[in-house]
Protein backbone atom coordinates (compact mmCIF):
# COMPACT_ATOMS: atom_id res chain seq x y z
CA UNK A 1 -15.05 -0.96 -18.97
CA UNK A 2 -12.80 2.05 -17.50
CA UNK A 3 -9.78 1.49 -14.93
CA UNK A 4 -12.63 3.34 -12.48
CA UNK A 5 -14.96 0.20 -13.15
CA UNK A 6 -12.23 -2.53 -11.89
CA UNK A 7 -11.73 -1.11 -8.72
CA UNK A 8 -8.09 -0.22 -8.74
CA UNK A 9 -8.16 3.74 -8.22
CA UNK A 10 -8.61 2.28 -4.42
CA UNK A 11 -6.21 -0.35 -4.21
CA UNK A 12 -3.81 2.60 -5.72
CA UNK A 13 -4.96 4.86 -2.67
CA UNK A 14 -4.19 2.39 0.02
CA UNK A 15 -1.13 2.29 -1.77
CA UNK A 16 -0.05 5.69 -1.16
CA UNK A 17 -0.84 6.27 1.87
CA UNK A 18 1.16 3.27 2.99
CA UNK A 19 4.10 5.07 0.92
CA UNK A 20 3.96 8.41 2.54
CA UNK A 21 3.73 6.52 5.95
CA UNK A 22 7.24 4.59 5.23
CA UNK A 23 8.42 7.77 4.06
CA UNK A 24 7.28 9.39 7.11
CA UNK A 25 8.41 6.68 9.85
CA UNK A 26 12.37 6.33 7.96
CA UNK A 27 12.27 10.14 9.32
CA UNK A 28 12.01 8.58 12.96
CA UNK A 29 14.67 6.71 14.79
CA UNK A 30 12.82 3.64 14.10
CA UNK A 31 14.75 0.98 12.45
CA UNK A 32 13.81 0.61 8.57
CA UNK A 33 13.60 -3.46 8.87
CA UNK A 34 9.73 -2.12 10.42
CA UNK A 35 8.99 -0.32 7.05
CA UNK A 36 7.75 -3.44 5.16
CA UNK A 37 5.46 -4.53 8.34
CA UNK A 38 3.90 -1.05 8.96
CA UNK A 39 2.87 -0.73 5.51
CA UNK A 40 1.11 -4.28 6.01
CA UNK A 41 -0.32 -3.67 8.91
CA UNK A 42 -1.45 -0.50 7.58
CA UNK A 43 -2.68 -1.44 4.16
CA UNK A 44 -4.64 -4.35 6.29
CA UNK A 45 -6.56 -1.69 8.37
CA UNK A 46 -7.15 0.42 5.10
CA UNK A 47 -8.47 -2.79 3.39
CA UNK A 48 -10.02 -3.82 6.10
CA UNK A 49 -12.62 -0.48 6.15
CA UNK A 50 -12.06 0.78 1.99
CA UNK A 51 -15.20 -1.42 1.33
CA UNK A 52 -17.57 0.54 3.40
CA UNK A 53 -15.65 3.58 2.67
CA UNK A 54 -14.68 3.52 -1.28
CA UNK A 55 -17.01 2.84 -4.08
CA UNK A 56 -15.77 0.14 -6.36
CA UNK A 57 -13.41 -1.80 -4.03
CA UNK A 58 -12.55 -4.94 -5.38
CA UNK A 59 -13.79 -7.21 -2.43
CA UNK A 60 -16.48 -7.63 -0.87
CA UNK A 61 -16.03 -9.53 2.13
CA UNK A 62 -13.39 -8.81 5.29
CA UNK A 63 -10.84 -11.16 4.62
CA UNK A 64 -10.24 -10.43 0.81
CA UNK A 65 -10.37 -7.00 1.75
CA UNK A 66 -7.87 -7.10 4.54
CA UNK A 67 -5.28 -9.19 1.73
CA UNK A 68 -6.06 -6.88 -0.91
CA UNK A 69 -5.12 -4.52 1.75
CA UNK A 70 -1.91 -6.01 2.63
CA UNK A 71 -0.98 -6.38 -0.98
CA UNK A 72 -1.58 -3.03 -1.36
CA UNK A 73 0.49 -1.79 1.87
CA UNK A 74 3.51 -4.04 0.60
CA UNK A 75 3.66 -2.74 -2.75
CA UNK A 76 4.50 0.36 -1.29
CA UNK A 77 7.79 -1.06 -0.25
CA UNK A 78 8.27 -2.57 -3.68
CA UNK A 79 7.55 0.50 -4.95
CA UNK A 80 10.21 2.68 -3.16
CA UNK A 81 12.25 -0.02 -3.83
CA UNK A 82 12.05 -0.44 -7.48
CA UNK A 83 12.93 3.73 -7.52
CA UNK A 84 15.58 3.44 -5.41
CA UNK A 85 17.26 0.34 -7.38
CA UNK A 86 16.78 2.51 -10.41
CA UNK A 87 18.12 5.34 -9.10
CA UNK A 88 21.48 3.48 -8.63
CA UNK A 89 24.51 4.83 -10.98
CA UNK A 90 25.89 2.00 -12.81
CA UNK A 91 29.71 2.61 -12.32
């Protein structure tokens, strides 16, 4: 069994996208307490449709799609936040 085989190549894709949206909305005037929910929402909608639209997604039916989706949107914002606690000088 291959990482292609568990499904997680499209859980990663939902993923990023929800990471270049944040990225792209904190270049807007809208306030960065949205982020977080935007990539929700977002990964939600992606989740919602990646099992008719991506081979190998790990659910099957809406609503574990739609969490896996949200999951997936929100990890985004861990993400970027991980990087940017990292990133951090330790003065």
């Amino acid at each position: 069994m291959n990482i292609f085989d568990l499904g997680l190549t499209s859980v990663a894709s939902i993923t990023v996208i929800c990471y270049l949206t944040a990225l792209a909305v904190k270049q807007t005037p809208l306030d960065n307490k949205w982020v977080p929910t935007i990539c929700g929402l977002l990964g939600g909608i992606l989740g919602f449709f990646a099992p008719h639209l991506m081979s190998g997604y790990p659910a099957s039916d809406p609503f574990t799609a739609v969490a896996v989706g949200i999951v997936s949107g929100l990890a985004a914002t861990g993400a970027h936040q991980v990087a940017k606690q990292l990133g951090k000088s330790t003065d």
